[in-house]
Protein backbone atom coordinates (compact mmCIF):
# COMPACT_ATOMS: atom_id res chain seq x y z
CA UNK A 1 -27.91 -20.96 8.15
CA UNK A 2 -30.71 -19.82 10.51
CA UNK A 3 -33.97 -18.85 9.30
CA UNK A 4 -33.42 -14.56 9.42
CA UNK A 5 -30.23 -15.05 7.65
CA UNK A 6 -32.64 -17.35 5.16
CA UNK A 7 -35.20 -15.05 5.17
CA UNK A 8 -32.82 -12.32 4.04
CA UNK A 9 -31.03 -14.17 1.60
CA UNK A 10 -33.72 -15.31 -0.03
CA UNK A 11 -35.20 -11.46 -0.37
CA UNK A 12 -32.03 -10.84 -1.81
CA UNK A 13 -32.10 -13.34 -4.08
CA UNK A 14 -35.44 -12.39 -5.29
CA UNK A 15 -35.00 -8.36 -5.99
CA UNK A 16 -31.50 -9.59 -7.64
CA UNK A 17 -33.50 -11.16 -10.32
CA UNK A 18 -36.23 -8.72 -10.84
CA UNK A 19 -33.40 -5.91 -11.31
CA UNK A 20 -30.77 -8.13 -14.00
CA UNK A 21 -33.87 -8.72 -15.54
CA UNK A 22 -34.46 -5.24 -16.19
CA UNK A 23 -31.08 -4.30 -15.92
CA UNK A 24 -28.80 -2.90 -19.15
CA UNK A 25 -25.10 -4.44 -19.93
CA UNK A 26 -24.06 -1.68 -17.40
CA UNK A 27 -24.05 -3.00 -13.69
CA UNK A 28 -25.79 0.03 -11.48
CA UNK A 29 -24.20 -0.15 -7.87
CA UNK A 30 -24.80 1.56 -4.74
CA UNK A 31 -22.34 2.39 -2.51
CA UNK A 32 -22.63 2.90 1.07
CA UNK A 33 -19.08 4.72 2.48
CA UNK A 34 -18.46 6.22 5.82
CA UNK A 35 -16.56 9.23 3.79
CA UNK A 36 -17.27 10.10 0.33
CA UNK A 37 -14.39 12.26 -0.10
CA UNK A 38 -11.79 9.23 0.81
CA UNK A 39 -8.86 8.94 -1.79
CA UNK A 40 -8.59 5.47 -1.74
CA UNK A 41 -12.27 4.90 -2.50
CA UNK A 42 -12.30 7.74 -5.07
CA UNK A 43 -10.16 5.73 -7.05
CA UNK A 44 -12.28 2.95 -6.46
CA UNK A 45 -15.20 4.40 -8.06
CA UNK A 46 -13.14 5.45 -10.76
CA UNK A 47 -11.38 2.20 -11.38
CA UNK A 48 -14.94 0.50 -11.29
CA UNK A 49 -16.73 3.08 -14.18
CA UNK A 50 -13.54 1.66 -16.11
CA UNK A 51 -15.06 -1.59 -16.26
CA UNK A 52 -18.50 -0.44 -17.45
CA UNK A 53 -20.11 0.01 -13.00
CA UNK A 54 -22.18 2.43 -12.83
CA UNK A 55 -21.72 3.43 -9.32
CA UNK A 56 -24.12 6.01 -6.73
CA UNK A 57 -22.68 6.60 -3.26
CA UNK A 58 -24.40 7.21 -0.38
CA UNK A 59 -22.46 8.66 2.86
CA UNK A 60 -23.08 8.32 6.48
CA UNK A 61 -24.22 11.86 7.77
CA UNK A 62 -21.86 13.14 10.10
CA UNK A 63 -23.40 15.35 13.54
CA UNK A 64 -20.01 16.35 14.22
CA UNK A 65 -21.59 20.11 14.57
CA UNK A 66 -23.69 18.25 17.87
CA UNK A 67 -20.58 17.47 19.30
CA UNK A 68 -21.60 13.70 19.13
CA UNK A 69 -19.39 12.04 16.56
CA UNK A 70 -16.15 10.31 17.42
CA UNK A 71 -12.71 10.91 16.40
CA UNK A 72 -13.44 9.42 13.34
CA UNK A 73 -16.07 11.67 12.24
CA UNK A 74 -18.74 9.70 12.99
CA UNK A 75 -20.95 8.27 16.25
CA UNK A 76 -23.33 5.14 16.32
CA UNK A 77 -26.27 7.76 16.41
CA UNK A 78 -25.01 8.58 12.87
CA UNK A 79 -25.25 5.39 11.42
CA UNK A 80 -28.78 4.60 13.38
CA UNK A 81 -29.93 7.80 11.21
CA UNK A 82 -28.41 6.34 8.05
CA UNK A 83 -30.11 3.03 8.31
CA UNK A 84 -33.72 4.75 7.00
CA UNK A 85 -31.52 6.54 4.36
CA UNK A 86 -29.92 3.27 2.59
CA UNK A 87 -33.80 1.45 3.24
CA UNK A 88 -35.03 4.04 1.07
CA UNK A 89 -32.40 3.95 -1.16
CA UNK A 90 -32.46 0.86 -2.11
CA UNK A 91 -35.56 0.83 -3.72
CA UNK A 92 -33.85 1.89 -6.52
CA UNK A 93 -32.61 0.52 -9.59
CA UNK A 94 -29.42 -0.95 -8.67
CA UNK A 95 -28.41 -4.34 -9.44
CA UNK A 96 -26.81 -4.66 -5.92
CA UNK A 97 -25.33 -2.93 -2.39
CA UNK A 98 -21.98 -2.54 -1.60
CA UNK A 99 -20.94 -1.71 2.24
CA UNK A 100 -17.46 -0.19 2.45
CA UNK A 101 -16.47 -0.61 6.03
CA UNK A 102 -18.38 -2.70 8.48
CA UNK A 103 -20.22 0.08 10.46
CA UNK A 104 -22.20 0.34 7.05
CA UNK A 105 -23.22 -3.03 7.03
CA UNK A 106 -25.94 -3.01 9.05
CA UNK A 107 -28.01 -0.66 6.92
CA UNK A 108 -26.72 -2.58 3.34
CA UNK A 109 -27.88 -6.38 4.99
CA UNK A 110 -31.55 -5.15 6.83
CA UNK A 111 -32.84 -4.03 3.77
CA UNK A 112 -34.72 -6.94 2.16
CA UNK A 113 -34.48 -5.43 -1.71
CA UNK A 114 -31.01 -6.08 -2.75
CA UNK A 115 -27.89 -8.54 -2.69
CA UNK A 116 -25.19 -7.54 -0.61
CA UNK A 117 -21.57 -7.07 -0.84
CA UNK A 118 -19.48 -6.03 2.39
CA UNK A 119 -15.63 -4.77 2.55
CA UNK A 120 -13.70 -4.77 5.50
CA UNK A 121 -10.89 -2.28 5.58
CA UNK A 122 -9.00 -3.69 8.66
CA UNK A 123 -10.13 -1.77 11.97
CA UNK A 124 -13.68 -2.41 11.48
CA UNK A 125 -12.88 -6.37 11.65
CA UNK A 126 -9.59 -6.17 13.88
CA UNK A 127 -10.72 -3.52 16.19
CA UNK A 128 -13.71 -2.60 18.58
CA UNK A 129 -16.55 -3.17 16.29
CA UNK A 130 -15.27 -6.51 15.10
CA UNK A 131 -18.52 -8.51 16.38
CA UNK A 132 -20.88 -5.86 14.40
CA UNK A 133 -18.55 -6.60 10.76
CA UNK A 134 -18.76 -10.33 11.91
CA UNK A 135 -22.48 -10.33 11.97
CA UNK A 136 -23.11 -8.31 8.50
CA UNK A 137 -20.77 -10.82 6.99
CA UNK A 138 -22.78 -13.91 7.49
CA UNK A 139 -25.52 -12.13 6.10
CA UNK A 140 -24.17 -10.96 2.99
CA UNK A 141 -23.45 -12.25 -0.55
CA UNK A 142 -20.27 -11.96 -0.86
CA UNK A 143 -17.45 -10.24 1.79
CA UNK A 144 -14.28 -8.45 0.75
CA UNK A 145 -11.30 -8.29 2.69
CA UNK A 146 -7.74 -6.89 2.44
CA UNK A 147 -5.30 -9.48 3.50
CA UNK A 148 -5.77 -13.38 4.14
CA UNK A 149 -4.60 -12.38 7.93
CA UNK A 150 -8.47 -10.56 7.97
CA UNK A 151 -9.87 -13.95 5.91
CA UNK A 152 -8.46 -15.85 8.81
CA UNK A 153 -10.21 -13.43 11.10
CA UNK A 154 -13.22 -13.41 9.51
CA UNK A 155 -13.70 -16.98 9.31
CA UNK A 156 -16.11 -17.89 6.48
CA UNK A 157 -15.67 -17.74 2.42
CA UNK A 158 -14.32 -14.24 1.25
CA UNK A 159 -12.61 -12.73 -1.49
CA UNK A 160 -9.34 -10.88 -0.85
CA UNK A 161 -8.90 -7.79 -3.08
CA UNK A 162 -6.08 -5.29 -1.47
CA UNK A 163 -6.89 -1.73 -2.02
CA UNK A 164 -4.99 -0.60 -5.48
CA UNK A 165 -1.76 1.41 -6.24
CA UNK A 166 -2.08 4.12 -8.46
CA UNK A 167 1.20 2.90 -10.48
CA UNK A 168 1.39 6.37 -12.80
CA UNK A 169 2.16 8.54 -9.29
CA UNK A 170 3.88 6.50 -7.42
CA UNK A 171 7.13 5.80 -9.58
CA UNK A 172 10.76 6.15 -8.94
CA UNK A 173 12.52 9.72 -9.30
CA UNK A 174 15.47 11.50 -8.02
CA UNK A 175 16.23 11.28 -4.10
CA UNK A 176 18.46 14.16 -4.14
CA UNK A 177 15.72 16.34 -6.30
CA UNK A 178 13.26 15.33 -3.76
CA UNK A 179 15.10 16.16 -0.78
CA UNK A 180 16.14 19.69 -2.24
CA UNK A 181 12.24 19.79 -3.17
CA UNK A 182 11.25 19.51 0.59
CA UNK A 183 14.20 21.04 2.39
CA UNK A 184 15.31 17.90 3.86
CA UNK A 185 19.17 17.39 4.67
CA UNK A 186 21.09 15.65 2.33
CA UNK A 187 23.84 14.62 4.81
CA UNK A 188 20.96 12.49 6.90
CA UNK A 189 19.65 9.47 6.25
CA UNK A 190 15.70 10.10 6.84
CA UNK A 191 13.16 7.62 7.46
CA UNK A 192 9.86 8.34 6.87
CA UNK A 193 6.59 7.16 9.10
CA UNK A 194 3.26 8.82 6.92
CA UNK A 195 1.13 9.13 9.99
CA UNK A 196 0.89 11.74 12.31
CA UNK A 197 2.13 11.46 16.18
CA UNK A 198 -1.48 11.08 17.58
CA UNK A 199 -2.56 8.49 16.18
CA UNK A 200 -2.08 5.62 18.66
CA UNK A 201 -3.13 2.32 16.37
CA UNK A 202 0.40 3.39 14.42
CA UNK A 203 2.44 3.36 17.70
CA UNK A 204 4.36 6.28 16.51
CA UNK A 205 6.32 5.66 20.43
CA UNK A 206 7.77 2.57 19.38
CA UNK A 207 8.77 4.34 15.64
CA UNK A 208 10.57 6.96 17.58
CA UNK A 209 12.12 5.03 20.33
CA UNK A 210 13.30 2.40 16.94
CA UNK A 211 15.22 5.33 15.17
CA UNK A 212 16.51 6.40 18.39
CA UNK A 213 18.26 3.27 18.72
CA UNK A 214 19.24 2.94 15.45
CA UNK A 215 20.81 6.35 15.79
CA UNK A 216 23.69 5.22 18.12
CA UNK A 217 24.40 2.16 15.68
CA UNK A 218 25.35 4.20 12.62
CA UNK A 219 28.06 6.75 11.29
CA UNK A 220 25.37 9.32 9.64
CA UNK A 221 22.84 10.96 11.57
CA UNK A 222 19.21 9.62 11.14
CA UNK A 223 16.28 11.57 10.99
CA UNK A 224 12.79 10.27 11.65
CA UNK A 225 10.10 12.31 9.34
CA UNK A 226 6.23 12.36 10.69
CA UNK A 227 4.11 13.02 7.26
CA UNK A 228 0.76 13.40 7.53
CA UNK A 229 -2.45 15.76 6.33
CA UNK A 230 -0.14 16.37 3.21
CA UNK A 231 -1.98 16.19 -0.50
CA UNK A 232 -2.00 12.72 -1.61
CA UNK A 233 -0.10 14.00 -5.02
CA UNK A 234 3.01 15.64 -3.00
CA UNK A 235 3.25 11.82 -1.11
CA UNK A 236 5.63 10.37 -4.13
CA UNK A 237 8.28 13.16 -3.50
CA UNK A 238 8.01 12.40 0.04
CA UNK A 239 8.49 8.21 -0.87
CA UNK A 240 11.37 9.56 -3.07
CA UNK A 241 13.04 11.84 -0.65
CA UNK A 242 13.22 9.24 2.26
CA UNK A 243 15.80 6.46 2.90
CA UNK A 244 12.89 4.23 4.10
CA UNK A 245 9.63 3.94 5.38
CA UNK A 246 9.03 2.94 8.83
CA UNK A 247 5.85 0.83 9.80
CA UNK A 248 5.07 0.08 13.77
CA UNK A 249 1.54 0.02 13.50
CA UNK A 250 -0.59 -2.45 15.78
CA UNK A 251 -2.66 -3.54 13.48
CA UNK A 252 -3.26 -3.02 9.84
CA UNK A 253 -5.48 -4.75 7.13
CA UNK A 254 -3.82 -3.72 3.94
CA UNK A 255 -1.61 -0.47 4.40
CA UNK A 256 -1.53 1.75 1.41
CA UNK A 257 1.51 3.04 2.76
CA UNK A 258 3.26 0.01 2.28
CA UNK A 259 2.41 -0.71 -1.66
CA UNK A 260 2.92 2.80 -2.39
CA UNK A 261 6.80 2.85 -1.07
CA UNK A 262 7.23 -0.49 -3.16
CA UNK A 263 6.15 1.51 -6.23
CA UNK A 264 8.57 3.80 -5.62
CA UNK A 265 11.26 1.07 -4.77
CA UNK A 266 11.81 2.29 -1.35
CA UNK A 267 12.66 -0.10 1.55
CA UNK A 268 10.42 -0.80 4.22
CA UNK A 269 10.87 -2.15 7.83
CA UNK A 270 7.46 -2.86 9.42
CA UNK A 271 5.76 -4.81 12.15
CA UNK A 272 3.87 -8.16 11.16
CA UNK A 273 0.59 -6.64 10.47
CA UNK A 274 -2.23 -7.11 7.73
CA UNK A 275 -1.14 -8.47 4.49
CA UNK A 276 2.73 -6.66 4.86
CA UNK A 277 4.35 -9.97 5.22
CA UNK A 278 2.76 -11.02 2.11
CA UNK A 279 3.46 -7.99 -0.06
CA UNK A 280 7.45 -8.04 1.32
CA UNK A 281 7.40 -11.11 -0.35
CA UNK A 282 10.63 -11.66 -2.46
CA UNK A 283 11.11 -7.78 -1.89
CA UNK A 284 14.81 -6.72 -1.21
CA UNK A 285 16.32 -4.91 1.22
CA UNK A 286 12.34 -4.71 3.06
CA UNK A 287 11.66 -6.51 6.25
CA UNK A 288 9.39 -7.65 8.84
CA UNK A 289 9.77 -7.91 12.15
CA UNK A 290 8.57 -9.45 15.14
CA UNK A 291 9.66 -7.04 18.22
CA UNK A 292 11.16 -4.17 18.22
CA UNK A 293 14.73 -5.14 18.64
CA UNK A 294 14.33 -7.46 14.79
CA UNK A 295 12.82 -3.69 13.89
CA UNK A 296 15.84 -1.79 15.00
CA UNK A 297 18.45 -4.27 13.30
CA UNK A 298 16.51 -4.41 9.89
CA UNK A 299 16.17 -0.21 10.01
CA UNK A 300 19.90 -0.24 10.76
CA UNK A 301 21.20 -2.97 7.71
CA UNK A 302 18.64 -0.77 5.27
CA UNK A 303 20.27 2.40 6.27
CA UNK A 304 23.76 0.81 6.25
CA UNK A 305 22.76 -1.13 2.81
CA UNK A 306 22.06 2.60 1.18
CA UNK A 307 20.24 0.71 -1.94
CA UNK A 308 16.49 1.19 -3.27
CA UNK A 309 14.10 -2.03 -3.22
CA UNK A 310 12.92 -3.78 -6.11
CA UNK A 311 9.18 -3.74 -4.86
CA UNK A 312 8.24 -2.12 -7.90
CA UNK A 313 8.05 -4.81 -9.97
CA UNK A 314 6.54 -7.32 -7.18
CA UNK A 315 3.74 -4.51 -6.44
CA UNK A 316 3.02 -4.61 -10.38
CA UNK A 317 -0.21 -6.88 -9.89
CA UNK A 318 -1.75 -4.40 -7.36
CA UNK A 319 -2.84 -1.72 -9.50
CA UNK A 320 -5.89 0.34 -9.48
CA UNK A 321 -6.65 -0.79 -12.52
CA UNK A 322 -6.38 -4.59 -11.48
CA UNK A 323 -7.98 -4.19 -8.08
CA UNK A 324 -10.94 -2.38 -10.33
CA UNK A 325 -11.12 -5.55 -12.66
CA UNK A 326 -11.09 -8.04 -9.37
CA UNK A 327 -13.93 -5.59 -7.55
CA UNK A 328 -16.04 -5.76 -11.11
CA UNK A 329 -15.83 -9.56 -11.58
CA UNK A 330 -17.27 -9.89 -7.56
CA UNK A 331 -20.50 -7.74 -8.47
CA UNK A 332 -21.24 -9.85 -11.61
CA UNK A 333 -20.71 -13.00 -10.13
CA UNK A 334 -23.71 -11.81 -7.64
CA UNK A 335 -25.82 -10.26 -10.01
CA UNK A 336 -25.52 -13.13 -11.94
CA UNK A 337 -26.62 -15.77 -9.41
């Protein structure tokens, strides 16, 4: 370790035991988040007060009115503005700092008051700013990843906690109900790819160009279903409604997506990306593959085989719930250091 990442340890270290010291039972945590309103880390949050977290967010502004921000919302200008934000911050009573995503990290590991944990969500250690997430993990207490294909990435010790599954929604139901309930034909066999056609990372060319092959291989006709901007409660009838779900995505780190169809027992045919390999696992009837004619041959023996998966009760250990326990256990092994 060189000295500045002693240095900063070492403040850590020291404001961690002033605030346990002071601290209740209750473990107070801030949260730095790139987007507050985020599903996945609004269950989070909830799935953390569960186990007794007291949790305070704090987003990165966005100048999107300036015409500055990227696509995402957001533009390094932002988070140079947020850095004096979390600083101040963080003279609070928490017991620690948690950066979601790496572009937070920055502002979490420069402030000298509080112990540090980092997540990585996928793109922010796979993608562009991979160096930046890199960099904020040696300096942290503890890092978070999604899949062990980001802990080999990453490179040094790290805990992998996949995002959760909210197992209540996302159940089984009725195909033909679900169908009727969005209008799609019954006499089709529809795959479904939840993204929209823009986004480039999820190669929706290659998910089109796979069904279009697959097309000329089988008796029924095949319809490929883009779902995206939808309410995250109307999603299950979607899973429900489709034949199977249809990953091509360049890179992942663990894809919602995917855990979410196995809760609802429908098969998916993906690309080797993030932890999907892992999750498929002992899953029926749900493959990976390595180019795009493997993709086209596993699509086409799904949509020939006509059955649901069992990924239901493989996904079982991925709930919100569990993810929430896994997440809690992290902090208190830091603020108990």
């Amino acid at each position: 370790m060189s000295d500045d990442q002693s240095s900063v340890a070492d403040a850590h270290r020291s404001r961690r035991g002033q605030s346990i010291d002071d601290a209740d039972s209750e473990l107070s945590v801030l949260n730095l988040v790139t987007n507050d309103r985020a599903r996945f880390y609004k269950q989070q949050v909830a799935a953390l007060e569960r186990e007794g977290v007291e949790c305070t967010t704090l987003a990165v502004p966005s100048d999107r009115e300036h015409g500055t921000s990227t696509v995402e919302g957001r533009s390094l200008l932002d988070y140079v503005r947020f850095y004096p934000m979390a600083l101040q911050r963080s003279f609070g009573e928490y017991d620690l700092i948690h950066a979601n995503y790496g572009l937070t990290g920055p502002a979490a590991v420069f402030q000298p008051n509080l112990p540090v944990v980092l997540s990585l969500w996928g793109s922010d250690l796979l993608g562009t700013y991979g160096p930046v997430s890199k960099l904020c993990a040696r300096y942290s207490d503890a890092v978070i990843v999604m899949s062990d294909q980001m802990a080999d990435a990453l490179g040094q010790d790290c805990h992998v906690i996949p995002h959760g599954v909210d197992l209540d929604k996302f159940a089984p139901a009725s195909q033909r109900d679900a169908q009727a309930e969005l209008g799609w034909k019954q006499d089709a066999q529809q795959v479904l790819f939840p993204y929209p056609r823009s986004k480039a990372v999820k190669n929706p060319a290659l998910a089109e160009q796979i069904v279009h092959v697959a097309r000329e291989r089988l008796d029924s006709p095949v319809e490929l279903q883009f779902v995206s901007g939808v309410p995250h409660d109307r999603m299950p009838t979607y899973m429900n409604a489709a034949d199977a779900l249809l990953l091509t995505s360049d890179r992942e780190g663990s894809p919602n997506s995917v855990k979410e169809a196995m809760a609802c027992n429908l098969p998916v045919v993906s690309t080797d990306v993030g932890d999907v390999a892992q999750r498929l696992a002992g899953v029926r009837h749900s493959f990976v593959g390595r180019d795009e004619t493997e993709l086209v041959d596993y699509l086409v023996s799904v949509l020939d085989a006509g059955v649901e998966s069992n990924g239901r009760e493989v996904i079982s250990e991925l709930s919100i719930d569990r993810m929430g326990e896994r997440l809690a256990a992290v902090y208190r092994d830091i603020a108990e250091t």
